[in-house]
PDB file of N, CA and C in Angstrom:
ATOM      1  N   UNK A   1       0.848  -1.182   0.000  1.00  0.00           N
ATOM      2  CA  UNK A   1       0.000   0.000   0.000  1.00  0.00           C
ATOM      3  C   UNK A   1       0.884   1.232   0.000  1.00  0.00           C
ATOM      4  N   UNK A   2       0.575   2.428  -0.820  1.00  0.00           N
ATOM      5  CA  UNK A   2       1.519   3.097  -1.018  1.00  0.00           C
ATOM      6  C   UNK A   2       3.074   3.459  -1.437  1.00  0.00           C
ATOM      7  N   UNK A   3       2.899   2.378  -2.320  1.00  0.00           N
ATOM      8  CA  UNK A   3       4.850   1.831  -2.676  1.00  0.00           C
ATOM      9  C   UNK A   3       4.787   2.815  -3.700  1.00  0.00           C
ATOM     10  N   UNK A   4       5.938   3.281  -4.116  1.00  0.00           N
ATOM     11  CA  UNK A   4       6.493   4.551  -5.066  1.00  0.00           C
ATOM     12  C   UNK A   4       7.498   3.287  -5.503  1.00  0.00           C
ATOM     13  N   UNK A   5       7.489   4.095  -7.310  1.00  0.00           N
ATOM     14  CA  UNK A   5       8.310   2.775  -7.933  1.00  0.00           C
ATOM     15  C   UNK A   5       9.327   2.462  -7.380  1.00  0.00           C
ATOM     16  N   UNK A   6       9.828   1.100  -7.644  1.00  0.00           N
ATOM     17  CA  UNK A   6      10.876   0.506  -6.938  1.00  0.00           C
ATOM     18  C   UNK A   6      11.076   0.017  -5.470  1.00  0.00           C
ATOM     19  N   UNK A   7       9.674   0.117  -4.783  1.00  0.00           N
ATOM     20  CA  UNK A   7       9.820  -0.520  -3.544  1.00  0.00           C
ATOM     21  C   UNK A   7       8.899  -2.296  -4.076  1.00  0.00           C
ATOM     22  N   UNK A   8       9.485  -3.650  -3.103  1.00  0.00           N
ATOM     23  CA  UNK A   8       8.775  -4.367  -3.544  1.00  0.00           C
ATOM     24  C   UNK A   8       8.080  -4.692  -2.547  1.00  0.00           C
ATOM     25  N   UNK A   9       6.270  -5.195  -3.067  1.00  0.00           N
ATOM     26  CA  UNK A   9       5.476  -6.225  -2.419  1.00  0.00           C
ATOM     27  C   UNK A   9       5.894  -7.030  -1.884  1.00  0.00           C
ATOM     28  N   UNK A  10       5.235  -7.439  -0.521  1.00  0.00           N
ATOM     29  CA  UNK A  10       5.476  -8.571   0.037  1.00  0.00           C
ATOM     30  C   UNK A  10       4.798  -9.598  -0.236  1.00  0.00           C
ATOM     31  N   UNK A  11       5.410 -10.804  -0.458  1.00  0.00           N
ATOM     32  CA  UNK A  11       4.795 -12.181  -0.767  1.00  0.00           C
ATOM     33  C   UNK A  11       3.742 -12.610   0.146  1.00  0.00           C
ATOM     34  N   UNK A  12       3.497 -11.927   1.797  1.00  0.00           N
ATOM     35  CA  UNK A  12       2.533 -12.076   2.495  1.00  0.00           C
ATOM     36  C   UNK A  12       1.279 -11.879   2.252  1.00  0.00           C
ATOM     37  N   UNK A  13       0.917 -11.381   0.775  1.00  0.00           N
ATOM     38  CA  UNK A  13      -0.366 -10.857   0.244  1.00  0.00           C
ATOM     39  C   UNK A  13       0.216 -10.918  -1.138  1.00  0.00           C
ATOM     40  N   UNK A  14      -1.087 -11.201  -1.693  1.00  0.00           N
ATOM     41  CA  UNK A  14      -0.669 -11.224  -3.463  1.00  0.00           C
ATOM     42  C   UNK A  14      -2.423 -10.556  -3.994  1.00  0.00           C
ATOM     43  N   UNK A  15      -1.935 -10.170  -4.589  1.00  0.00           N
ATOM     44  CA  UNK A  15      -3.358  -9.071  -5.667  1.00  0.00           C
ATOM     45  C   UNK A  15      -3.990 -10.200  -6.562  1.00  0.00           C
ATOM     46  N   UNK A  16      -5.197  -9.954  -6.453  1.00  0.00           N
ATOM     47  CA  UNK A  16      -6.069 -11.198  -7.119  1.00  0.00           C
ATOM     48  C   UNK A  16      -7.092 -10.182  -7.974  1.00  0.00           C
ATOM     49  N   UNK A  17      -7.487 -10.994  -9.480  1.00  0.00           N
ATOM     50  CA  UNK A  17      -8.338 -10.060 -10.026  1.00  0.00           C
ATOM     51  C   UNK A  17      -9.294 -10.694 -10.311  1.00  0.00           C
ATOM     52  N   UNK A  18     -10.158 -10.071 -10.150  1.00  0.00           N
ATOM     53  CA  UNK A  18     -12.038 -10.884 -10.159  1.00  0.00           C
ATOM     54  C   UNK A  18     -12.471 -10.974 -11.456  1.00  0.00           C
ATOM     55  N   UNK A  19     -12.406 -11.473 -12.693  1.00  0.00           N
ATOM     56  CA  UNK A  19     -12.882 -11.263 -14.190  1.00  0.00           C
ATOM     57  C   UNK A  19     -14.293 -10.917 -14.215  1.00  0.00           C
ATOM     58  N   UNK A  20     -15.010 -11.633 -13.441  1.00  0.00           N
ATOM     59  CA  UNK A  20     -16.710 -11.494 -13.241  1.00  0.00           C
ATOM     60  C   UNK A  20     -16.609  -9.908 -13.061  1.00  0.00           C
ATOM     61  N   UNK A  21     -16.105  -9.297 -11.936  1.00  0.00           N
ATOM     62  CA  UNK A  21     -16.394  -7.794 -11.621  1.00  0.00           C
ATOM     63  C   UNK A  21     -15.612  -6.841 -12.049  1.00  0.00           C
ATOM     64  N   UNK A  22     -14.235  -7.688 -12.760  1.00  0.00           N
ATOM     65  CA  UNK A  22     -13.799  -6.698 -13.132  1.00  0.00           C
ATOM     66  C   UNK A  22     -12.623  -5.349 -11.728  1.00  0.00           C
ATOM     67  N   UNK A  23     -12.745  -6.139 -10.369  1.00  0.00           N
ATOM     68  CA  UNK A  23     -12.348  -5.540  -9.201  1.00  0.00           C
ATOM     69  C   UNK A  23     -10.569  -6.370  -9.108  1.00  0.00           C
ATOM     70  N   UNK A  24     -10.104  -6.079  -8.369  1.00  0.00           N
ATOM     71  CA  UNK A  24      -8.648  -6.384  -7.782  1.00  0.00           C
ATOM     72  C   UNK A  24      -8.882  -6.317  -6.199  1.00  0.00           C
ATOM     73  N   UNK A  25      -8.351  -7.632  -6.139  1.00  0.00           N
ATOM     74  CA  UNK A  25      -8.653  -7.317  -4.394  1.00  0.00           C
ATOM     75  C   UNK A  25      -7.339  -7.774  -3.779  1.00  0.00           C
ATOM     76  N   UNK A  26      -6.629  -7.491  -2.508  1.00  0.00           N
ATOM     77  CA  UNK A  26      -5.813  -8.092  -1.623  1.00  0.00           C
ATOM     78  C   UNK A  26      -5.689  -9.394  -1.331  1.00  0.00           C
ATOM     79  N   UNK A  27      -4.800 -10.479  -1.232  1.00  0.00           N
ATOM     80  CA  UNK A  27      -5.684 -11.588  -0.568  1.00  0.00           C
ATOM     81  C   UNK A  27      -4.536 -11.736   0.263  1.00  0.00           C
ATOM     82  N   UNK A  28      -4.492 -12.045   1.735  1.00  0.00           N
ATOM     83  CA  UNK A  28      -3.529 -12.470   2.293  1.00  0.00           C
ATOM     84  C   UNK A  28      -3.064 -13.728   2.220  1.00  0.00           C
ATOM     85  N   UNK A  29      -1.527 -14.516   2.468  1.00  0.00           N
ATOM     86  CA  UNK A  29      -1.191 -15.544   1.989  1.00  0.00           C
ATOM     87  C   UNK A  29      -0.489 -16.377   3.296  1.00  0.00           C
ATOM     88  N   UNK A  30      -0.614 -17.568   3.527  1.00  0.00           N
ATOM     89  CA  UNK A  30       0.478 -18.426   4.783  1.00  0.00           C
ATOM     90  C   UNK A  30       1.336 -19.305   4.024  1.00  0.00           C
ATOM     91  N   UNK A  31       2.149 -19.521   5.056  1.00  0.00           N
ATOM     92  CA  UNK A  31       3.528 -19.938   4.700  1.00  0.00           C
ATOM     93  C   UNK A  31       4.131 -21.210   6.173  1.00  0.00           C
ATOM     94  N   UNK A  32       5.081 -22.091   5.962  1.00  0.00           N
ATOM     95  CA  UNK A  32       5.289 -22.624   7.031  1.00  0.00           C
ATOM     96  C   UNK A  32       6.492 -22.086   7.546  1.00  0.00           C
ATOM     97  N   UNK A  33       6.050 -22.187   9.258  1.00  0.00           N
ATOM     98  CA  UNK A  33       7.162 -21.535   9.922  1.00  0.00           C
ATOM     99  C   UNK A  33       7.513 -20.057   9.198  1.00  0.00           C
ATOM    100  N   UNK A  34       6.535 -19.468   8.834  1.00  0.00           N
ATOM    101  CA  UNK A  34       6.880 -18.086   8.516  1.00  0.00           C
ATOM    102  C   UNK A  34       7.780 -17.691   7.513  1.00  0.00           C
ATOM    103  N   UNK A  35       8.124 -18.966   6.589  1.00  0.00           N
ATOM    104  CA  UNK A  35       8.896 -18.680   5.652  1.00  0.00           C
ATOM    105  C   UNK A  35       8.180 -18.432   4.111  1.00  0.00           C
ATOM    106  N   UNK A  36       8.263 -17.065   3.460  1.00  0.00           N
ATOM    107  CA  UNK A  36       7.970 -16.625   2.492  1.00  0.00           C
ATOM    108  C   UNK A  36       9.113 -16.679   1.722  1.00  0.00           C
ATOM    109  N   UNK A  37       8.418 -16.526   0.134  1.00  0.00           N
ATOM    110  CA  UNK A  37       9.773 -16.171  -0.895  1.00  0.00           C
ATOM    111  C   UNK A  37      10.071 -14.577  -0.497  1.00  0.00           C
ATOM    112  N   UNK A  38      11.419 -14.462  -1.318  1.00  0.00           N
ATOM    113  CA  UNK A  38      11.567 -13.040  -0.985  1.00  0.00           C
ATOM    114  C   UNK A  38      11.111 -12.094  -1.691  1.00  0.00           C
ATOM    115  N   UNK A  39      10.852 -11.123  -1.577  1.00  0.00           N
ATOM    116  CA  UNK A  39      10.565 -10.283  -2.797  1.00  0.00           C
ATOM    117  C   UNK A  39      11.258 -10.024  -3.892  1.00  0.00           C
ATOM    118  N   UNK A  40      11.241 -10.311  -5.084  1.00  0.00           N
ATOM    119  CA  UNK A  40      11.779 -10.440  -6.429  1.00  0.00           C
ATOM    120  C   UNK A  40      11.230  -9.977  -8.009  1.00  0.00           C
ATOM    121  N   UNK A  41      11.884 -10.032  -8.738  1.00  0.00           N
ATOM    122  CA  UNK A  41      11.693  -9.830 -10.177  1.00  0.00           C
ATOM    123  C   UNK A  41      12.679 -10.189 -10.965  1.00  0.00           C
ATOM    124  N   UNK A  42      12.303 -10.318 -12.388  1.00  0.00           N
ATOM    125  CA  UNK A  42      12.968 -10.922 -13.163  1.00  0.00           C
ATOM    126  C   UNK A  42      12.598 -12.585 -13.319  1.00  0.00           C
ATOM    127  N   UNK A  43      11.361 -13.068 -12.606  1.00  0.00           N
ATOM    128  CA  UNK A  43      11.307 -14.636 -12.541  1.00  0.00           C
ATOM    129  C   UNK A  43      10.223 -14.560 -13.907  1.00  0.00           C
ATOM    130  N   UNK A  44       9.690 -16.131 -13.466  1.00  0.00           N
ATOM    131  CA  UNK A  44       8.761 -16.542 -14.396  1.00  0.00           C
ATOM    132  C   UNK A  44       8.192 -17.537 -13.366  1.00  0.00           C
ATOM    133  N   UNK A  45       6.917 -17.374 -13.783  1.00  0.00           N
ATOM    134  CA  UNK A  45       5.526 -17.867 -13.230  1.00  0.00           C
ATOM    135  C   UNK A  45       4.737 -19.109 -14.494  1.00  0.00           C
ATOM    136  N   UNK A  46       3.787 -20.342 -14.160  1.00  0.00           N
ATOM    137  CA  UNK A  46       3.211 -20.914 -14.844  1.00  0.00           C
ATOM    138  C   UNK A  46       2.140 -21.556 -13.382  1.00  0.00           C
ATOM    139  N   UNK A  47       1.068 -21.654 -14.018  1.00  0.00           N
ATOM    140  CA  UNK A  47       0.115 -22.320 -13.015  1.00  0.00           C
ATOM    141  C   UNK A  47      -0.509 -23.820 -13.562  1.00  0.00           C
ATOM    142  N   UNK A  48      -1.057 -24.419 -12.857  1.00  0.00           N
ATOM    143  CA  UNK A  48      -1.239 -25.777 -13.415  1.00  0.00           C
ATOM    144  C   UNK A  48      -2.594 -26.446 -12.345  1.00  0.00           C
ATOM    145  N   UNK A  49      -3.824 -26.984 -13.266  1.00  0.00           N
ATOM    146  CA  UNK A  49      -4.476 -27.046 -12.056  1.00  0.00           C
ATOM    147  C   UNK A  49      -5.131 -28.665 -11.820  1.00  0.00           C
ATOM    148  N   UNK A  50      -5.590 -29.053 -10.467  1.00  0.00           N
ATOM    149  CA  UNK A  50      -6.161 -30.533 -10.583  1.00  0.00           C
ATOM    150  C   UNK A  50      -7.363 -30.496 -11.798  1.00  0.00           C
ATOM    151  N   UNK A  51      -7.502 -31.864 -12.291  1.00  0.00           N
ATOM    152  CA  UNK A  51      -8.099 -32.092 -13.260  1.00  0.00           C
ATOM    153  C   UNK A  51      -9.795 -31.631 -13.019  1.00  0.00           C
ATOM    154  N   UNK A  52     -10.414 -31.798 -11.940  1.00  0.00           N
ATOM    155  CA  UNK A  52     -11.339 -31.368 -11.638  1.00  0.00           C
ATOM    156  C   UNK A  52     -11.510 -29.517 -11.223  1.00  0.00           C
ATOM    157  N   UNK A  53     -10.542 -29.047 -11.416  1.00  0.00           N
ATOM    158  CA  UNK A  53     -10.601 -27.618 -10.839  1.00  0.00           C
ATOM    159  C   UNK A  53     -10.816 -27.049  -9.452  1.00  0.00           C
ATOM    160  N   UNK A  54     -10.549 -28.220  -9.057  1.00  0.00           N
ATOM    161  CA  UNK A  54     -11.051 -27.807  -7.415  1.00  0.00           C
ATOM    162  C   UNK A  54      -9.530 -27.146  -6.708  1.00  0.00           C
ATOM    163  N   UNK A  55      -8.628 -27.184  -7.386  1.00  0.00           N
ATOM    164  CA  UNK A  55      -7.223 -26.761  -6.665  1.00  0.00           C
ATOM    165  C   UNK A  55      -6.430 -26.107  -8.021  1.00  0.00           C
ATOM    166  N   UNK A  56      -5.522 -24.849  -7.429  1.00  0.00           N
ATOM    167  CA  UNK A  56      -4.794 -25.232  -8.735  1.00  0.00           C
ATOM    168  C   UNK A  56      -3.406 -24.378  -8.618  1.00  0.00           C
ATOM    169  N   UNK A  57      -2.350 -24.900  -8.614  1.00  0.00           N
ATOM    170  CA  UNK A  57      -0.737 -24.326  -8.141  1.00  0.00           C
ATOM    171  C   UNK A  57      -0.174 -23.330  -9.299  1.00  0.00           C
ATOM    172  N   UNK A  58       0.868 -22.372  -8.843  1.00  0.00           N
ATOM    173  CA  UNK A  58       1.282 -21.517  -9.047  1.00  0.00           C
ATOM    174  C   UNK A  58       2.912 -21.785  -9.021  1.00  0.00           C
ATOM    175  N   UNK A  59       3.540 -21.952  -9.885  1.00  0.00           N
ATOM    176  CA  UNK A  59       4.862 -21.805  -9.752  1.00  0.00           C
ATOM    177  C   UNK A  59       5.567 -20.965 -10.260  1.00  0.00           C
ATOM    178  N   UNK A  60       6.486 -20.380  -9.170  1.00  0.00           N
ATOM    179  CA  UNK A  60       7.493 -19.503  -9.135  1.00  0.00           C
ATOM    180  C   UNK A  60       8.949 -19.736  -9.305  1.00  0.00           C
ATOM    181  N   UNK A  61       9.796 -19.197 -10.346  1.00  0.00           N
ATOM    182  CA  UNK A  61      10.860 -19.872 -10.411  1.00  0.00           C
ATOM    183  C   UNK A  61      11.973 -18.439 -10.193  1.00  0.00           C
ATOM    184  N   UNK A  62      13.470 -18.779  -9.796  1.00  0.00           N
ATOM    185  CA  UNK A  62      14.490 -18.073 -10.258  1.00  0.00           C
ATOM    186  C   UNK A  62      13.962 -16.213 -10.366  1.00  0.00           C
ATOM    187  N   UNK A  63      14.815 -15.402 -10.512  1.00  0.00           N
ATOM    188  CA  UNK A  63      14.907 -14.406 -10.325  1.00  0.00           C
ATOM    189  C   UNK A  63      15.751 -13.568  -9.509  1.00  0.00           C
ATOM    190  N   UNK A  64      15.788 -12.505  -9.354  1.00  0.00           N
ATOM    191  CA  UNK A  64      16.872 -11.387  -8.262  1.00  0.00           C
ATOM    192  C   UNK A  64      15.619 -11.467  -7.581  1.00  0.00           C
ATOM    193  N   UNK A  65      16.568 -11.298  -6.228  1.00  0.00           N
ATOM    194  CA  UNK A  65      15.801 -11.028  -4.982  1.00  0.00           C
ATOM    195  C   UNK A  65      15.651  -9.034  -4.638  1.00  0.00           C
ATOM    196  N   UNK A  66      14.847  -8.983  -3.957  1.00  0.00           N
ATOM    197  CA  UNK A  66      14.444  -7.489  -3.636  1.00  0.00           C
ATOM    198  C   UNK A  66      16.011  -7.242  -2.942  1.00  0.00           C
ATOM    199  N   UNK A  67      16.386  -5.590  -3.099  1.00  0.00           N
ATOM    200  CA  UNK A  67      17.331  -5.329  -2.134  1.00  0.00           C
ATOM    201  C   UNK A  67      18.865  -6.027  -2.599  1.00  0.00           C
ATOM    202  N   UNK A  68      19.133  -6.678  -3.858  1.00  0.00           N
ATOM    203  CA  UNK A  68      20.399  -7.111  -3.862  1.00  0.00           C
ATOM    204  C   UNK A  68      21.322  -6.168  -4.951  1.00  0.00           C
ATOM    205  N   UNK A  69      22.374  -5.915  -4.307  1.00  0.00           N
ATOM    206  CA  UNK A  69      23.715  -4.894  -5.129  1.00  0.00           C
ATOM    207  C   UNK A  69      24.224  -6.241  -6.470  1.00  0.00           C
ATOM    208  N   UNK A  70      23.938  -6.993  -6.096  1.00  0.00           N
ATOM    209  CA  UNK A  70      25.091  -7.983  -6.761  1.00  0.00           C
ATOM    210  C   UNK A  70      23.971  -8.344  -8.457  1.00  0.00           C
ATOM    211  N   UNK A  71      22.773  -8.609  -7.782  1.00  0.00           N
ATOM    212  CA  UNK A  71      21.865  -9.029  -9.021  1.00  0.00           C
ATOM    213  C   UNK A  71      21.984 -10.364  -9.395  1.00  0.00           C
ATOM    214  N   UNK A  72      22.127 -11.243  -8.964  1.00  0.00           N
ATOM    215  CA  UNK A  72      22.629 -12.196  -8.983  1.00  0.00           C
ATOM    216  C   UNK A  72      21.341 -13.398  -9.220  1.00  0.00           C
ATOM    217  N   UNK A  73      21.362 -14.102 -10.105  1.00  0.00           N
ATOM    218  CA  UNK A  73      20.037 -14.689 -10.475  1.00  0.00           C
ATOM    219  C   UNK A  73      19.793 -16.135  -9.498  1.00  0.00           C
ATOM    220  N   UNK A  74      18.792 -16.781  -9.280  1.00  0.00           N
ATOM    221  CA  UNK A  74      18.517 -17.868  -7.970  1.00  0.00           C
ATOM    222  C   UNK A  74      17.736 -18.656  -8.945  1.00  0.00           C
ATOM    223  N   UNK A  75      17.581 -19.795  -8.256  1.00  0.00           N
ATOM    224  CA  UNK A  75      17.248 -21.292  -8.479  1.00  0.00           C
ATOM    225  C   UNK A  75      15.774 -21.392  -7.823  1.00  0.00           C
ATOM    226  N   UNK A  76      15.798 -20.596  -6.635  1.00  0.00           N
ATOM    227  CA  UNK A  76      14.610 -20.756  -5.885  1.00  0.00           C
ATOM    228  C   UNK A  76      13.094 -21.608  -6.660  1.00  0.00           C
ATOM    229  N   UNK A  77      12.631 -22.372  -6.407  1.00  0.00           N
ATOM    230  CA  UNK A  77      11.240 -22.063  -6.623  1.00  0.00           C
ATOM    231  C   UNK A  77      10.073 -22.622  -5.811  1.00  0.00           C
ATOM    232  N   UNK A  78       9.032 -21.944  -5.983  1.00  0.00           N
ATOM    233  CA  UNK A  78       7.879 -22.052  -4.630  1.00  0.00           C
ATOM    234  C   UNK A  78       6.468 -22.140  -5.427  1.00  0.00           C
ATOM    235  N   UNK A  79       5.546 -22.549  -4.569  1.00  0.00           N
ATOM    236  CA  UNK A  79       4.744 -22.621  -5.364  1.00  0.00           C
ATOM    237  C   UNK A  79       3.344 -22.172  -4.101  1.00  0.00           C
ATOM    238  N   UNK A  80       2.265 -21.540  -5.012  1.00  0.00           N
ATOM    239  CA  UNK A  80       1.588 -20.670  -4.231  1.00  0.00           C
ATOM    240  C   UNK A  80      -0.063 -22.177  -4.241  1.00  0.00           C
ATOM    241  N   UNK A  81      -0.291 -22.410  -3.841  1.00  0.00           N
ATOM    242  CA  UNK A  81      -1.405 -23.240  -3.801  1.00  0.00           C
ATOM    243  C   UNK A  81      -2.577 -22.128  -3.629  1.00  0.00           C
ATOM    244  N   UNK A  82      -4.057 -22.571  -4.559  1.00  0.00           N
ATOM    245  CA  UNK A  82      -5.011 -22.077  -4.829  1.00  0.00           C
ATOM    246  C   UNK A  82      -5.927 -22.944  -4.841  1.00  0.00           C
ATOM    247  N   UNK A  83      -7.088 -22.978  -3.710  1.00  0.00           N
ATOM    248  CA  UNK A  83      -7.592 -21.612  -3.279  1.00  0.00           C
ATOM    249  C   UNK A  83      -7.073 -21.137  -1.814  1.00  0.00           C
ATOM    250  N   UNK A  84      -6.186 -22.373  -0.911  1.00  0.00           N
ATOM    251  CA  UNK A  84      -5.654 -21.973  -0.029  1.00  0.00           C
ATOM    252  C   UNK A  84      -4.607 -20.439  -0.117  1.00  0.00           C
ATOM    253  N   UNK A  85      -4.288 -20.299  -0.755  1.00  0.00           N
ATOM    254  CA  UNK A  85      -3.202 -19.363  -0.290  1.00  0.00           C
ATOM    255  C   UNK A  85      -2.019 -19.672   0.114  1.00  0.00           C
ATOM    256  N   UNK A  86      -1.448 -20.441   0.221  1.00  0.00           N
ATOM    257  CA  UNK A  86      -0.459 -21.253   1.029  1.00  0.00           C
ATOM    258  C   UNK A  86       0.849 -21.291   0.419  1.00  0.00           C
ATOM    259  N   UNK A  87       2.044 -20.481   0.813  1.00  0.00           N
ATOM    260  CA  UNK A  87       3.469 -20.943  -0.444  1.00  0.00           C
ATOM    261  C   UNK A  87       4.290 -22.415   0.431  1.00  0.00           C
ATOM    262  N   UNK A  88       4.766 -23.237  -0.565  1.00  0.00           N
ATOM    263  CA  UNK A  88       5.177 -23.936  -0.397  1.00  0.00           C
ATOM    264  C   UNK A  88       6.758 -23.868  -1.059  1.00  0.00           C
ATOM    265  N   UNK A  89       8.329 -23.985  -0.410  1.00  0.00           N
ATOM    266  CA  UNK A  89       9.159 -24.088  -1.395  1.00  0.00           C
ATOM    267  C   UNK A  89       9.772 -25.361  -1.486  1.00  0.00           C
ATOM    268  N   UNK A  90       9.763 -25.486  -2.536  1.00  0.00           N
ATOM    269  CA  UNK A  90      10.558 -26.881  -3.607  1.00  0.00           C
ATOM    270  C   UNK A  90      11.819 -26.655  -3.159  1.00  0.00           C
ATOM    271  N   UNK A  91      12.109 -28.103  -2.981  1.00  0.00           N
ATOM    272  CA  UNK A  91      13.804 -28.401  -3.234  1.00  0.00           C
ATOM    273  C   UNK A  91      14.300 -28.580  -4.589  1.00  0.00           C
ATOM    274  N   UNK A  92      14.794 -28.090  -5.405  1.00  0.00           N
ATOM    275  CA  UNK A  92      14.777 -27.954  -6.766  1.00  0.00           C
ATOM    276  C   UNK A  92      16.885 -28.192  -6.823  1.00  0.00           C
ATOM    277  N   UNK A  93      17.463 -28.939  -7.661  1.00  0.00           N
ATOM    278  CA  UNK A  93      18.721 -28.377  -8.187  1.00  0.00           C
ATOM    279  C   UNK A  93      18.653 -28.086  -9.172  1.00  0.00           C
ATOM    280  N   UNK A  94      18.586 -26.648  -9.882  1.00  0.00           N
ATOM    281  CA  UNK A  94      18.601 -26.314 -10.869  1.00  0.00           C
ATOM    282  C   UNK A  94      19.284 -24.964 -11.534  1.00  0.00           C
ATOM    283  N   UNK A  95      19.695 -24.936 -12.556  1.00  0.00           N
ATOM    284  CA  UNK A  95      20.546 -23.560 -13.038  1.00  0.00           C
ATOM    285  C   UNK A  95      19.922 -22.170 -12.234  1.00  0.00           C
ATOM    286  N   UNK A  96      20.472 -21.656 -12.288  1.00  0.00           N
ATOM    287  CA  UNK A  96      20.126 -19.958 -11.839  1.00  0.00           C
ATOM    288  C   UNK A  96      19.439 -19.144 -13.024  1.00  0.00           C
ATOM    289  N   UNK A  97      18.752 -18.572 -12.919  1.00  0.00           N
ATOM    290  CA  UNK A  97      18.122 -18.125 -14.278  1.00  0.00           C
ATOM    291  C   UNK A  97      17.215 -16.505 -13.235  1.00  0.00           C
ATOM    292  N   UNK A  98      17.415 -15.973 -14.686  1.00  0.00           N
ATOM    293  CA  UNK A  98      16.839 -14.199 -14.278  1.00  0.00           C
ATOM    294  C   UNK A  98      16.345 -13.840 -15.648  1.00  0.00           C
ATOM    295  N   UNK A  99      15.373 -12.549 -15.979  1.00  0.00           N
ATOM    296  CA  UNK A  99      15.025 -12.492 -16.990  1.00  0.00           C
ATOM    297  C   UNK A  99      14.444 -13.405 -17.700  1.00  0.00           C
ATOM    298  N   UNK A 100      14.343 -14.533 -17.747  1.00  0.00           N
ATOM    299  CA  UNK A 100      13.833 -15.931 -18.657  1.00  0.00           C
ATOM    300  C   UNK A 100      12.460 -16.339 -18.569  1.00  0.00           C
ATOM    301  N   UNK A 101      12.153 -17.055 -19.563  1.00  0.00           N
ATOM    302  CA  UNK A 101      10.199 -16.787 -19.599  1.00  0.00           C
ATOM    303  C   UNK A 101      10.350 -18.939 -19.141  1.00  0.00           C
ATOM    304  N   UNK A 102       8.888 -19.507 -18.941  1.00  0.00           N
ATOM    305  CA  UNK A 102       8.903 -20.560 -18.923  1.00  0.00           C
ATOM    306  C   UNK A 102       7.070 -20.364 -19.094  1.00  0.00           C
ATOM    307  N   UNK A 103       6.994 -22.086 -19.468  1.00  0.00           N
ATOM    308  CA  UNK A 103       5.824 -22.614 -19.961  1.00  0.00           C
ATOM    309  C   UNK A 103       5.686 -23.850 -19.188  1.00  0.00           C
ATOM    310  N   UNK A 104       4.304 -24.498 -19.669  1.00  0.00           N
ATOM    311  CA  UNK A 104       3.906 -26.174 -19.371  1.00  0.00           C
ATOM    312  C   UNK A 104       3.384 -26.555 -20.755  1.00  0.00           C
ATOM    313  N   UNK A 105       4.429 -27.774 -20.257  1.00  0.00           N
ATOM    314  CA  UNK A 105       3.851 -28.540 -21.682  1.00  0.00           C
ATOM    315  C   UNK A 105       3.680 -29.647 -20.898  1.00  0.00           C
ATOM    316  N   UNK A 106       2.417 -30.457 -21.485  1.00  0.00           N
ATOM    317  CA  UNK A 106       1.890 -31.547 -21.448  1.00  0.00           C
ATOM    318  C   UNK A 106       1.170 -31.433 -20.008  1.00  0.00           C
ATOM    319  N   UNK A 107       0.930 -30.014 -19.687  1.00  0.00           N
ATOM    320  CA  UNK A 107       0.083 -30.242 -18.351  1.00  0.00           C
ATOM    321  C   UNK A 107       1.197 -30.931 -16.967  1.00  0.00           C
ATOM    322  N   UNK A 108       2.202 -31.261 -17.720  1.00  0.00           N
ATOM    323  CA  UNK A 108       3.480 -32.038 -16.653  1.00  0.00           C
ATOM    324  C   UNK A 108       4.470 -31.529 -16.302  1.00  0.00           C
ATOM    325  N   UNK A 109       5.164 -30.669 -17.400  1.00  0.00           N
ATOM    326  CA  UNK A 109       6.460 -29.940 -17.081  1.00  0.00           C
ATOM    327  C   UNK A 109       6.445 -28.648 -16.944  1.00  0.00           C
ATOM    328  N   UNK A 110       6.849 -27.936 -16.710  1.00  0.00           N
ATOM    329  CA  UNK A 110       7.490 -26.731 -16.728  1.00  0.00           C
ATOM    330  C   UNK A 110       8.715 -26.358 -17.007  1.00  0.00           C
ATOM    331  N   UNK A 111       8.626 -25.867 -18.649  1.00  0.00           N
ATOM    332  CA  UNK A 111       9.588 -25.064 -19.437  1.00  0.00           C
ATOM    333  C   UNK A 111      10.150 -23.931 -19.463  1.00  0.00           C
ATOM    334  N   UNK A 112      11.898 -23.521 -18.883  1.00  0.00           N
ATOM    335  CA  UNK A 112      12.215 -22.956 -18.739  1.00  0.00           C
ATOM    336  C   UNK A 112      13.329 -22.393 -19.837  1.00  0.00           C
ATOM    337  N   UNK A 113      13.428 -21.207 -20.209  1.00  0.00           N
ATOM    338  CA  UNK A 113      14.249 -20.572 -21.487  1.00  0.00           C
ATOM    339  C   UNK A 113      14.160 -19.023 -21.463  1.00  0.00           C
ATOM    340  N   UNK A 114      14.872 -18.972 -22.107  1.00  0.00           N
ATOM    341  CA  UNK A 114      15.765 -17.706 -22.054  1.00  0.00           C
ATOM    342  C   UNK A 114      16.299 -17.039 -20.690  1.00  0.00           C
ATOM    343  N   UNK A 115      16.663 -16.031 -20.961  1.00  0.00           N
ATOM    344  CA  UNK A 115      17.115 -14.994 -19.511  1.00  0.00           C
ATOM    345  C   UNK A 115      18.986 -15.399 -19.564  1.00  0.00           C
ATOM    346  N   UNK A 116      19.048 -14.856 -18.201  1.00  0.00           N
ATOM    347  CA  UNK A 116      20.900 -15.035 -18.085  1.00  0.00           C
ATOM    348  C   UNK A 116      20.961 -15.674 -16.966  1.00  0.00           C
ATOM    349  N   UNK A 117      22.213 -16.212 -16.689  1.00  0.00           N
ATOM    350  CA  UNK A 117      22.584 -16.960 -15.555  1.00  0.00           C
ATOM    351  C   UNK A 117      23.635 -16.785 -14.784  1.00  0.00           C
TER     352      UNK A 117
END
């Protein structure tokens, strides 16, 4: 609330948009043991949902973290569960990647490309 460019959101709340109304609302988010991602940019996002629609995940990959001199790109990735709210982070070994877009193919993977490392 009130951020002037260049300050970042906290992952403790994420902005949700209503298509029916056309509104944006707040939604607050939990985490275990109080651990959130950090605030970042430069990642890439893909969502993926159970076959029935009753659930459906959010993954977050790689990016600079808020606040870093170095810029330095991360592996991180977490995933936001819907309709809970809930981040969860993956143990992932994987390249460092910033700037780079990703996809799902086959409903199974998540495709990651371009950006720098």
């Amino acid at each position: 609330v009130g951020n002037t460019w260049g300050e970042m959101e906290s992952m403790r709340e994420v902005l949700v948009f209503d298509a029916a109304t056309g509104d944006w609302y707040r939604q607050p988010t939990t985490a275990d043991d109080d651990n959130y991602p950090n605030g970042r940019w430069t990642f890439c996002m893909v969502a993926a949902s159970a076959p029935d629609n009753s659930s459906h995940n959010i993954y977050m990959y790689g990016g600079e973290f808020e606040g870093e001199v170095t810029s330095e790109p991360r592996s991180d990735m977490w995933i936001l569960t819907v309709p809970a709210f809930h981040w969860l982070r993956v143990n992932v070994d994987s390249q460092p990647r910033k700037a780079h877009s990703c996809t799902t193919v086959g409903q199974r993977y998540m495709l990651s490309y371009g950006g720098t490392r």
